[in-house]
C-alpha atoms as a PDB file:
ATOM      1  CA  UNK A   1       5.517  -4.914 -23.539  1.00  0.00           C
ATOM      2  CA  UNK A   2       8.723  -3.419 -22.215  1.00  0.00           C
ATOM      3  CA  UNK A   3      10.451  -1.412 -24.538  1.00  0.00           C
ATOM      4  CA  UNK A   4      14.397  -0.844 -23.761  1.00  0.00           C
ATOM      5  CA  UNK A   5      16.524  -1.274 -21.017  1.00  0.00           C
ATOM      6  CA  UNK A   6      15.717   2.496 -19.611  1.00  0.00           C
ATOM      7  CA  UNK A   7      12.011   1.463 -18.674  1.00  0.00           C
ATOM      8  CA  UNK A   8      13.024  -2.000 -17.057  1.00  0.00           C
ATOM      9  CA  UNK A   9      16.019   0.744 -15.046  1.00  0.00           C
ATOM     10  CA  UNK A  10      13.068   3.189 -14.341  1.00  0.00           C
ATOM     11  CA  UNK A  11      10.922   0.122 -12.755  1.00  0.00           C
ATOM     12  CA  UNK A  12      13.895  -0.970 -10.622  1.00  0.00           C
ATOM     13  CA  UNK A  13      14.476   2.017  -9.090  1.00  0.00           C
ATOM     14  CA  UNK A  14      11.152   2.794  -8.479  1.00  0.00           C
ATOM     15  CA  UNK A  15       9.599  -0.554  -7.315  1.00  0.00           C
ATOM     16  CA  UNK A  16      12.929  -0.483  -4.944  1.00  0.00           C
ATOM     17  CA  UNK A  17      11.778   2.554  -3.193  1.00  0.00           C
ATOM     18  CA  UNK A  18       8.100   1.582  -3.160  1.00  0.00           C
ATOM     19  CA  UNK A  19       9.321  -1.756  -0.916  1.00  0.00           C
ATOM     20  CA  UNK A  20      11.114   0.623   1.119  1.00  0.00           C
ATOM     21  CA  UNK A  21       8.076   2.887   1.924  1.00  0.00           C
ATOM     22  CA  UNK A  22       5.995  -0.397   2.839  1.00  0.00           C
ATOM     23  CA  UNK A  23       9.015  -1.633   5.168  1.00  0.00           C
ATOM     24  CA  UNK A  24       9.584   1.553   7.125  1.00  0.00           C
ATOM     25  CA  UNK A  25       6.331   3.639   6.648  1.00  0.00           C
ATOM     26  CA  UNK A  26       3.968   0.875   6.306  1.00  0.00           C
ATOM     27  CA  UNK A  27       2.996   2.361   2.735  1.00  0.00           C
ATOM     28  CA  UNK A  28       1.747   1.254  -0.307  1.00  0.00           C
ATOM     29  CA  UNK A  29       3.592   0.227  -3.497  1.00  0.00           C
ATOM     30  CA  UNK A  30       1.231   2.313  -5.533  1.00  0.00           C
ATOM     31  CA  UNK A  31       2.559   5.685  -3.742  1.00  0.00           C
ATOM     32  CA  UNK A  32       5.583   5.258  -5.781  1.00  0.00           C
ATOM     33  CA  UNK A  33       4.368   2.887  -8.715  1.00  0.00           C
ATOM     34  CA  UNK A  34       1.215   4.464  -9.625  1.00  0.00           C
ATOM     35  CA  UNK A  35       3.121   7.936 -10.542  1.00  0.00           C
ATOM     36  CA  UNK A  36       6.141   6.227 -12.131  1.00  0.00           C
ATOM     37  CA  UNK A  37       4.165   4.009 -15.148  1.00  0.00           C
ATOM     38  CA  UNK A  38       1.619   7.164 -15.643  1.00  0.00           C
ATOM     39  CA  UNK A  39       4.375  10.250 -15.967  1.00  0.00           C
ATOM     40  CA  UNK A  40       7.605   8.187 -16.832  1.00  0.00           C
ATOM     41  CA  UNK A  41       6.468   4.866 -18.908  1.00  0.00           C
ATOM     42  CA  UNK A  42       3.226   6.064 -20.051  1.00  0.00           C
ATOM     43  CA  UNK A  43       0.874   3.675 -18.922  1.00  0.00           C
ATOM     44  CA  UNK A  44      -2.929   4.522 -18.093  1.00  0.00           C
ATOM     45  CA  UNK A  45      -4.007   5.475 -14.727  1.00  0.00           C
ATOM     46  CA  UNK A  46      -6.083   1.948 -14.747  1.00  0.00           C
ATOM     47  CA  UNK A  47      -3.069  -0.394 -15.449  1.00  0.00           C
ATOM     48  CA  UNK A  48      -0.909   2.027 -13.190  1.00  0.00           C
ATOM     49  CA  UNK A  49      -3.283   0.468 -10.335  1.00  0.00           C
ATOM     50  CA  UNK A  50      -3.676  -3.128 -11.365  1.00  0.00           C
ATOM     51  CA  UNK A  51      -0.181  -2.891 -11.536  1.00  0.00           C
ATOM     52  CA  UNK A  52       0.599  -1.535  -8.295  1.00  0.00           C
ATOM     53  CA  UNK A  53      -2.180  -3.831  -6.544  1.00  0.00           C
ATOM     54  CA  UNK A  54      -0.138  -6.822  -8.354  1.00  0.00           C
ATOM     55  CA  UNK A  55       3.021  -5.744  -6.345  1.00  0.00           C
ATOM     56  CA  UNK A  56       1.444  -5.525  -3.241  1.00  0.00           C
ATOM     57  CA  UNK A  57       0.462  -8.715  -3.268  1.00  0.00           C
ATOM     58  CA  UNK A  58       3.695  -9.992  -4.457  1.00  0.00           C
ATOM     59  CA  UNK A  59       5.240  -7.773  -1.304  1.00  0.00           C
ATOM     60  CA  UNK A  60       2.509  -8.905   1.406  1.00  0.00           C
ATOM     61  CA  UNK A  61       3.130 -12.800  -0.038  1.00  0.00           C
ATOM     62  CA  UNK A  62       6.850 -12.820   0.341  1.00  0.00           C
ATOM     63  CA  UNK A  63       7.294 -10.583   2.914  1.00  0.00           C
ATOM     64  CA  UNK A  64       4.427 -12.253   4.862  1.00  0.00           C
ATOM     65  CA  UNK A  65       5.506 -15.621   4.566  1.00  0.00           C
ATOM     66  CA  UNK A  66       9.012 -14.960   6.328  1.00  0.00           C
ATOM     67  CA  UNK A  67       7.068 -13.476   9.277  1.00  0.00           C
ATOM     68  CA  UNK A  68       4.843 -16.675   8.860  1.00  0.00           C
ATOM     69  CA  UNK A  69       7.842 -18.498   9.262  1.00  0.00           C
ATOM     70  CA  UNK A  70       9.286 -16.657  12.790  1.00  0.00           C
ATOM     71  CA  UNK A  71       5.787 -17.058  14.095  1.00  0.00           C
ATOM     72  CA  UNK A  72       4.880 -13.432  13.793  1.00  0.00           C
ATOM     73  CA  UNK A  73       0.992 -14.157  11.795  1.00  0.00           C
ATOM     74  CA  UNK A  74      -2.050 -14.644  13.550  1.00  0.00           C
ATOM     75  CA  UNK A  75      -4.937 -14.086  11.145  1.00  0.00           C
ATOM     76  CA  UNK A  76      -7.573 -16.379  13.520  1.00  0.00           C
ATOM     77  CA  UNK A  77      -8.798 -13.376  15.568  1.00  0.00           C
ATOM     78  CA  UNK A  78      -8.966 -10.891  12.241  1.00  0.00           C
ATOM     79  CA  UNK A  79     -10.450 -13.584   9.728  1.00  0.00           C
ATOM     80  CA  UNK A  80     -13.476 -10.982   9.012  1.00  0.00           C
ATOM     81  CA  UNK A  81     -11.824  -8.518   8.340  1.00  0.00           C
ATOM     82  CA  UNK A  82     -10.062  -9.897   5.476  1.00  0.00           C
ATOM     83  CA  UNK A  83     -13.143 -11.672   4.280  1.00  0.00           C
ATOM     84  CA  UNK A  84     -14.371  -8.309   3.937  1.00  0.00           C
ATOM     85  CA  UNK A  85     -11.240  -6.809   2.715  1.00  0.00           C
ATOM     86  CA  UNK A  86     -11.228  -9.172  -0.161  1.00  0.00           C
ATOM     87  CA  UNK A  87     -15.314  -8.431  -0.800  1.00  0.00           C
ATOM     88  CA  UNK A  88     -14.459  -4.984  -0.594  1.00  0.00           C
ATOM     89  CA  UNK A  89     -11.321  -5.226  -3.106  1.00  0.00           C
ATOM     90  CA  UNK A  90     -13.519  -6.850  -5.837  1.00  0.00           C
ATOM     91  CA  UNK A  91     -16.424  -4.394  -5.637  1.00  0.00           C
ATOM     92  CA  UNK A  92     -13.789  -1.445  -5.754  1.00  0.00           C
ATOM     93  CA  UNK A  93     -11.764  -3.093  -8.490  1.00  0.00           C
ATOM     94  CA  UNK A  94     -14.967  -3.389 -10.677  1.00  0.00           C
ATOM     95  CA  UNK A  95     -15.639   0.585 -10.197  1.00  0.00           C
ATOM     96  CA  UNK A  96     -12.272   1.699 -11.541  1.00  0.00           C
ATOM     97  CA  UNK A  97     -12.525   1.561 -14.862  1.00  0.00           C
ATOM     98  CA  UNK A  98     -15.997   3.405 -14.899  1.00  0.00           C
ATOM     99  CA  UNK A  99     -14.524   6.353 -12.701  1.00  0.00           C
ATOM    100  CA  UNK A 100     -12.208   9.359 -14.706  1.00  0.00           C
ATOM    101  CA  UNK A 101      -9.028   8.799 -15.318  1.00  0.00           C
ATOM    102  CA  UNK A 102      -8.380  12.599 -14.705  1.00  0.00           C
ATOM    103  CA  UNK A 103     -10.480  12.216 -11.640  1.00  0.00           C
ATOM    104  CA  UNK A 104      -8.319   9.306 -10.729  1.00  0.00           C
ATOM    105  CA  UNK A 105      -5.195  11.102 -11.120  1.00  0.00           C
ATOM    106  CA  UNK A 106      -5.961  14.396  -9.282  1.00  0.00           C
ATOM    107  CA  UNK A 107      -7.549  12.080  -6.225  1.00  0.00           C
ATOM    108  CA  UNK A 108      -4.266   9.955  -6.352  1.00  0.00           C
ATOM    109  CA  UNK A 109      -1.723  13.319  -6.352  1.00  0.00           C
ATOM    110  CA  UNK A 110      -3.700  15.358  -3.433  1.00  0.00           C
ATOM    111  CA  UNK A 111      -3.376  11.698  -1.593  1.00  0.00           C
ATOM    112  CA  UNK A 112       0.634  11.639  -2.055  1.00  0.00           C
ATOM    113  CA  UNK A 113       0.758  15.515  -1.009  1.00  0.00           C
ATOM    114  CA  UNK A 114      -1.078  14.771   1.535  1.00  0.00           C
ATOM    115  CA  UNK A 115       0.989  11.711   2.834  1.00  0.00           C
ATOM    116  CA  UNK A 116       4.255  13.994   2.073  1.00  0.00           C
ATOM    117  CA  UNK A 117       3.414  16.623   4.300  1.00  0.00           C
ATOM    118  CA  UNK A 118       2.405  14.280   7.057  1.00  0.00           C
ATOM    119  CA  UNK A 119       5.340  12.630   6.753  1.00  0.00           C
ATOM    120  CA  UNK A 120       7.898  16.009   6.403  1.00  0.00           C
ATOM    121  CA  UNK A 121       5.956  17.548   9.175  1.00  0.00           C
ATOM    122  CA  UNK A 122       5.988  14.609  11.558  1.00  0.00           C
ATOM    123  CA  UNK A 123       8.070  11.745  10.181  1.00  0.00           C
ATOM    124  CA  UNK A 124       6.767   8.135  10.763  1.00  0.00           C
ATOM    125  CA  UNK A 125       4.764   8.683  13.943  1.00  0.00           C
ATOM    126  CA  UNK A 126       4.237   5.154  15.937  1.00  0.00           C
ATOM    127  CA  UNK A 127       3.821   6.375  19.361  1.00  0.00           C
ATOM    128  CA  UNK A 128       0.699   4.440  20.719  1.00  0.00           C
ATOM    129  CA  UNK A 129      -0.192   7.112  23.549  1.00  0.00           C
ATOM    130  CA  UNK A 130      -0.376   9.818  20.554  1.00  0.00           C
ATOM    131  CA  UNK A 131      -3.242   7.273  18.721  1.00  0.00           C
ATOM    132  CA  UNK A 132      -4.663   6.485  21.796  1.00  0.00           C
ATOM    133  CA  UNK A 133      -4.942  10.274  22.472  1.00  0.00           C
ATOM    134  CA  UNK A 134      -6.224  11.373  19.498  1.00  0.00           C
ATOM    135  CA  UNK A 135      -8.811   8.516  18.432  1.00  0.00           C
ATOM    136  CA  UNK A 136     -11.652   6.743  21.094  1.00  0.00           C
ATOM    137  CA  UNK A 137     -10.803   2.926  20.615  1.00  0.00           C
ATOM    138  CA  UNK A 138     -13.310   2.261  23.241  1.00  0.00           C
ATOM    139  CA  UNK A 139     -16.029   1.917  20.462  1.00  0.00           C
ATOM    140  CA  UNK A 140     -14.230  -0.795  18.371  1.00  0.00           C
ATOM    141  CA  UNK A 141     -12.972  -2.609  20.966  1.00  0.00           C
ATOM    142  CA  UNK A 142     -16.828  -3.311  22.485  1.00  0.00           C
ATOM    143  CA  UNK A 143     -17.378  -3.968  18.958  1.00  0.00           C
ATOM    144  CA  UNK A 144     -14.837  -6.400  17.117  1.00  0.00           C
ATOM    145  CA  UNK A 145     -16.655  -7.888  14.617  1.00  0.00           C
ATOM    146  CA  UNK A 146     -18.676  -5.682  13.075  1.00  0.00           C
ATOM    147  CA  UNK A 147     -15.872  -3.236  13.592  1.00  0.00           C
ATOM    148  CA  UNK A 148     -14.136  -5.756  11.519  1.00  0.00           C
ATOM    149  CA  UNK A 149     -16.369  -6.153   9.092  1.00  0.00           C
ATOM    150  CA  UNK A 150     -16.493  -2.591   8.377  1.00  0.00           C
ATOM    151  CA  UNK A 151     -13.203  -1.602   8.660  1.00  0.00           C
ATOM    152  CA  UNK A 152     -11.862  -4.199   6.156  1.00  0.00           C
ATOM    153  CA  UNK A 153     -14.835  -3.434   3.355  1.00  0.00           C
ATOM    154  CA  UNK A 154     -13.753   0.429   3.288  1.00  0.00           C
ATOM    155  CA  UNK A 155     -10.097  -0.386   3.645  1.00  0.00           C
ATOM    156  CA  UNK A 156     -10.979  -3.299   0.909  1.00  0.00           C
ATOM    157  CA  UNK A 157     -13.141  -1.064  -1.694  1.00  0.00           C
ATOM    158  CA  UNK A 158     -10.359   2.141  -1.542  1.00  0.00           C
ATOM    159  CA  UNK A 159      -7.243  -0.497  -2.068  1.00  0.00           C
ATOM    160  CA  UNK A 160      -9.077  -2.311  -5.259  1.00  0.00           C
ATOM    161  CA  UNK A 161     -10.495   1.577  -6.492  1.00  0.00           C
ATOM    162  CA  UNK A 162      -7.676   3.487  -5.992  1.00  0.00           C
ATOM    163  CA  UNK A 163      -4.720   1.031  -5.445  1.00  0.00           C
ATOM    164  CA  UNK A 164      -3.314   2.436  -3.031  1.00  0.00           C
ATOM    165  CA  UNK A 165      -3.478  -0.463  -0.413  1.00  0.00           C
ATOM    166  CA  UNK A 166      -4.444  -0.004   3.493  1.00  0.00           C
ATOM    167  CA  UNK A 167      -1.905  -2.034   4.785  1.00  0.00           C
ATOM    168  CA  UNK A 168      -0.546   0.128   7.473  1.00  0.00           C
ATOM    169  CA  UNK A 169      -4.105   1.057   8.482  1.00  0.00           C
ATOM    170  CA  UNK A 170      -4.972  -2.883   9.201  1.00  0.00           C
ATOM    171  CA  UNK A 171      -1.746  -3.240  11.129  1.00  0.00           C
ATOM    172  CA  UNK A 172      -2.655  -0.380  13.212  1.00  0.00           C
ATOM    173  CA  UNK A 173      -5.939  -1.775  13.985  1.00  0.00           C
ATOM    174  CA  UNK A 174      -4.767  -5.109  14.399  1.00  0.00           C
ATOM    175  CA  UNK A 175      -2.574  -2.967  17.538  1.00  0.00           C
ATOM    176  CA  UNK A 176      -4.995  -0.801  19.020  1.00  0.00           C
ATOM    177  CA  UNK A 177      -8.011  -2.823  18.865  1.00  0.00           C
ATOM    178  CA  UNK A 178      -7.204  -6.626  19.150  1.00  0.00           C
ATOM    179  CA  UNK A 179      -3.609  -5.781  20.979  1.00  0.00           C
ATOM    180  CA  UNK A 180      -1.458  -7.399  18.698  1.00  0.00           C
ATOM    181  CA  UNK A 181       2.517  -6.651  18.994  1.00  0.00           C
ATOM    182  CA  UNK A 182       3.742  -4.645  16.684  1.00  0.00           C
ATOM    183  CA  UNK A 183       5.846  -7.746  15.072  1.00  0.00           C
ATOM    184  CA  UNK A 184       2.593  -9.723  14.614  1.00  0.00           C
ATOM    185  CA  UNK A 185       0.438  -7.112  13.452  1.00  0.00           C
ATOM    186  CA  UNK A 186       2.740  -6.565  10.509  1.00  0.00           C
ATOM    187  CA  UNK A 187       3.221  -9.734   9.884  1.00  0.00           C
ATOM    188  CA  UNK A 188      -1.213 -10.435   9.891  1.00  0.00           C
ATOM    189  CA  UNK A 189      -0.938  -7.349   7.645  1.00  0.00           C
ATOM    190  CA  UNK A 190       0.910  -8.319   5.099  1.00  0.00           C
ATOM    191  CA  UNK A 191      -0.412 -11.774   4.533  1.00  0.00           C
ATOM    192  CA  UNK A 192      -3.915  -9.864   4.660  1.00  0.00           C
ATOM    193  CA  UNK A 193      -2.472  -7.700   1.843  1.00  0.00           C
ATOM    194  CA  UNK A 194      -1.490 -10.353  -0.085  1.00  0.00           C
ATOM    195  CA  UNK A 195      -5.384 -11.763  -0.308  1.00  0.00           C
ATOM    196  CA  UNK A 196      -6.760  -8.078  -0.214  1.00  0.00           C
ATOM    197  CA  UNK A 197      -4.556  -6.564  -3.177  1.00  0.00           C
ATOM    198  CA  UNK A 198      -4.329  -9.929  -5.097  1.00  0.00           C
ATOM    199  CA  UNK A 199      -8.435  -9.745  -5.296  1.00  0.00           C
ATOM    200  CA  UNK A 200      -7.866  -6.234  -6.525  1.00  0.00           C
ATOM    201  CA  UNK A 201      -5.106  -6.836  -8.902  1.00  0.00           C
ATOM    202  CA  UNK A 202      -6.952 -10.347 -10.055  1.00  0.00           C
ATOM    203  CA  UNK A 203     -10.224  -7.807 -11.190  1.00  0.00           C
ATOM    204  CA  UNK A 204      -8.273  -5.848 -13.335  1.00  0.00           C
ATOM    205  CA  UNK A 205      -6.429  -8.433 -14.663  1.00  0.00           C
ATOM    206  CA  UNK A 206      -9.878  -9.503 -16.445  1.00  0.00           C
ATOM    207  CA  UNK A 207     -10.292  -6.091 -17.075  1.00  0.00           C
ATOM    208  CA  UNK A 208      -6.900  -6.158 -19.043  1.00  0.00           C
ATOM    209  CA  UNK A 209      -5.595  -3.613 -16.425  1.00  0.00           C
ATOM    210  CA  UNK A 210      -2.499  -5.435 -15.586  1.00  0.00           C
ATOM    211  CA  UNK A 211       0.624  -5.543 -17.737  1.00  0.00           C
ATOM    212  CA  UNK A 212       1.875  -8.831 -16.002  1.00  0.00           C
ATOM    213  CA  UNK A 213       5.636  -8.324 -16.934  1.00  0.00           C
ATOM    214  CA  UNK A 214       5.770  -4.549 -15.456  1.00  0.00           C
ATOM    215  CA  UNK A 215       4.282  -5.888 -12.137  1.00  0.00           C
ATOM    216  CA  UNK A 216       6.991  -8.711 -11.993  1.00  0.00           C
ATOM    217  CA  UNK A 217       9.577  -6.409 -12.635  1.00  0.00           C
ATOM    218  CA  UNK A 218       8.850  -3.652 -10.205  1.00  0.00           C
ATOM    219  CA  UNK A 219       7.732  -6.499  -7.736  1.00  0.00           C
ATOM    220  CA  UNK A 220      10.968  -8.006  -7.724  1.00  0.00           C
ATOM    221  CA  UNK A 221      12.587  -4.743  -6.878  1.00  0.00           C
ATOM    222  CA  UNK A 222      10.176  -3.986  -4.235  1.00  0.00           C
ATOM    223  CA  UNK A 223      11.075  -7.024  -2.162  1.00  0.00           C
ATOM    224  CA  UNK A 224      14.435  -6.372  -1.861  1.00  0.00           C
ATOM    225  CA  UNK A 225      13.585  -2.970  -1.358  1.00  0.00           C
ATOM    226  CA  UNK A 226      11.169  -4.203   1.682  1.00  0.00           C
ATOM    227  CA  UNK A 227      14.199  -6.519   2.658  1.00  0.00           C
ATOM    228  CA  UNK A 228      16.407  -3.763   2.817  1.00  0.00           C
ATOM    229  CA  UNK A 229      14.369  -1.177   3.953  1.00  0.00           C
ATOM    230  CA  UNK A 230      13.794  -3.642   7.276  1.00  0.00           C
ATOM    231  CA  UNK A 231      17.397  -3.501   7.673  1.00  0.00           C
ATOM    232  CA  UNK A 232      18.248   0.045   7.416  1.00  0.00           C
ATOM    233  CA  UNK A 233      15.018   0.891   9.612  1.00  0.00           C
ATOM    234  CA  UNK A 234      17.124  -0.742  12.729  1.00  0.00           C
ATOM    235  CA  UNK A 235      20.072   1.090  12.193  1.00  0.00           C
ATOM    236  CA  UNK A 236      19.148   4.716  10.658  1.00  0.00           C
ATOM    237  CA  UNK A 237      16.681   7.324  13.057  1.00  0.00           C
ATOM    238  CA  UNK A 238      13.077   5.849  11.671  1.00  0.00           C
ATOM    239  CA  UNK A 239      11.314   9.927  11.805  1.00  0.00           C
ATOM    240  CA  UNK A 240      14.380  10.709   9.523  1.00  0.00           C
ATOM    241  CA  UNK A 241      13.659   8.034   7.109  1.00  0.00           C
ATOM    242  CA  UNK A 242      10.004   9.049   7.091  1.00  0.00           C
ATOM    243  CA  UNK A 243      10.420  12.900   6.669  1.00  0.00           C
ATOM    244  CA  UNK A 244      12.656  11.288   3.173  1.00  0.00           C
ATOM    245  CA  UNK A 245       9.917   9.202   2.103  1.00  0.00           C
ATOM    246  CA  UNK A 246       7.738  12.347   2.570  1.00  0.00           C
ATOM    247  CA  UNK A 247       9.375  14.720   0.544  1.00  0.00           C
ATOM    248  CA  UNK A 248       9.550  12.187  -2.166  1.00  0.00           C
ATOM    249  CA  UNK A 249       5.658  11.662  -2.148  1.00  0.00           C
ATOM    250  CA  UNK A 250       4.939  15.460  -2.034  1.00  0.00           C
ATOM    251  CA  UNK A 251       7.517  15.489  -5.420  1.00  0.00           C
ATOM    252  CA  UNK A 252       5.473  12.711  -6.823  1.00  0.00           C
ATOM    253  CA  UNK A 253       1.919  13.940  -5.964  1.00  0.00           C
ATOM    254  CA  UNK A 254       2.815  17.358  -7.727  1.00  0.00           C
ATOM    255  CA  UNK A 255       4.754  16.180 -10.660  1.00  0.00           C
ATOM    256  CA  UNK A 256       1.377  13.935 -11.268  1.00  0.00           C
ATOM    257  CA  UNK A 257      -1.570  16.403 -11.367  1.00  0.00           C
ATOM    258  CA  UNK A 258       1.377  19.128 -13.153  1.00  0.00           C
ATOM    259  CA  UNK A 259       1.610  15.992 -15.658  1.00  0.00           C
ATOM    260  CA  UNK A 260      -2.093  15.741 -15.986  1.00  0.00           C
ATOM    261  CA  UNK A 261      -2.501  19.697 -16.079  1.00  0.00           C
ATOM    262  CA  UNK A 262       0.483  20.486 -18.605  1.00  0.00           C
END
């Protein structure tokens, strides 16, 4: 139950900026989410990520269907993936609840800190000679579907365990292995989030890991914080945006394991 109007102000503001990070960094709602209901509203680390899986779904669904809509979706190619993804989701999902909570919380913080300093240090990198340069593709592209089938079960079991969803990683895939533009890989990412996450979030909801009304909330906010986000990205440098995004994650990775430790 939400209490006053402070925690339904707190949710707002903070499922805002997670729809921003998804837009322009191709985040996660549960960077921002997961950190807000554990140190500010108090919830466990367990409904922290069924809520945050809840919101990605409720981001990949809207946001999805409007590039469904301009033609930007083409999940024929990746169907295994997300057949996987979704396998992979309910497995992980199921494994949460057995797994430390101050476990959870330390892997969860050293992930943001992580994700800040890669951000503050090089802002939202995109540059597909860098990836190429850096990672053999070769491999995965001889390979599709079982690289597929793979990729999606890891990317599927880590969204459902941690909650911290991989859509950014499937949309770079969906680039550098089946060629996708960048428009329609987002787009096939998102509506794979929305089955991915929704598995997740739909686990712990029978685990009574979701507080339905907190998700809704901080969902709403997060699509027009997606909305907006895709607006600003066009007209503000997208590195500077990134390093921003960064610095907030590195706050929000510390403040959580010096909430856990203190």
């Amino acid at each position: 139950m939400i209490d006053n109007y402070i925690t339904i102000i707190i949710l707002l503001i903070f499922g805002f900026g997670s729809g921003i990070s998804v837009s322009i960094a191709s985040g996660t709602s549960g960077s921002f989410l997961i950190p807000c209901l554990t140190i500010f509203i108090g919830r466990s680390i367990y409904q922290a990520i069924g809520a945050s899986l809840l919101v990605d779904c409720i981001i990949g669904g809207v946001a999805g269907l409007i590039f469904l809509k301009n033609g930007n979706v083409d999940m024929r190619s990746a169907f295994p993936l997300v057949v996987t993804g979704v396998i992979g989701a309910i497995l992980g999902s199921r494994f949460t609840s057995g797994a430390s909570p101050f476990g959870l919380s330390i892997f969860i913080g050293l992930f943001l800190i992580f994700v800040g300093v890669n951000f503050i240090v090089t802002g939202v990198q995109r540059n597909v000679e860098f990836i190429e340069g850096k990672i053999n593709l070769k491999l995965f592209k001889e390979n599709k579907i079982l690289s597929f089938v793979i990729i999606g079960f890891i990317i599927g079991l880590a969204s459902g365990f941690s909650g911290i969803g991989g859509g950014g990683l499937i949309a770079l895939f969906l680039i550098f292995v089946l060629g996708y533009d960048i428009h329609t890989a987002i787009g096939t990412s998102l509506i794979m989030m929305f089955f991915i996450a929704g598995s997740g979030a739909a686990v712990h909801f029978l685990n009574n890991e979701v507080i339905v009304n907190i998700a809704v909330i901080a969902g709403f906010a997060a699509v027009l914080g997606a909305i907006s986000g895709s607006i600003v990205a066009n007209k503000v440098d997208e590195n500077k945006l990134g390093r921003l995004i960064g610095v907030i994650f590195l706050v929000l990775g510390i403040a959580l394991i010096l909430n856990l430790l203190f």
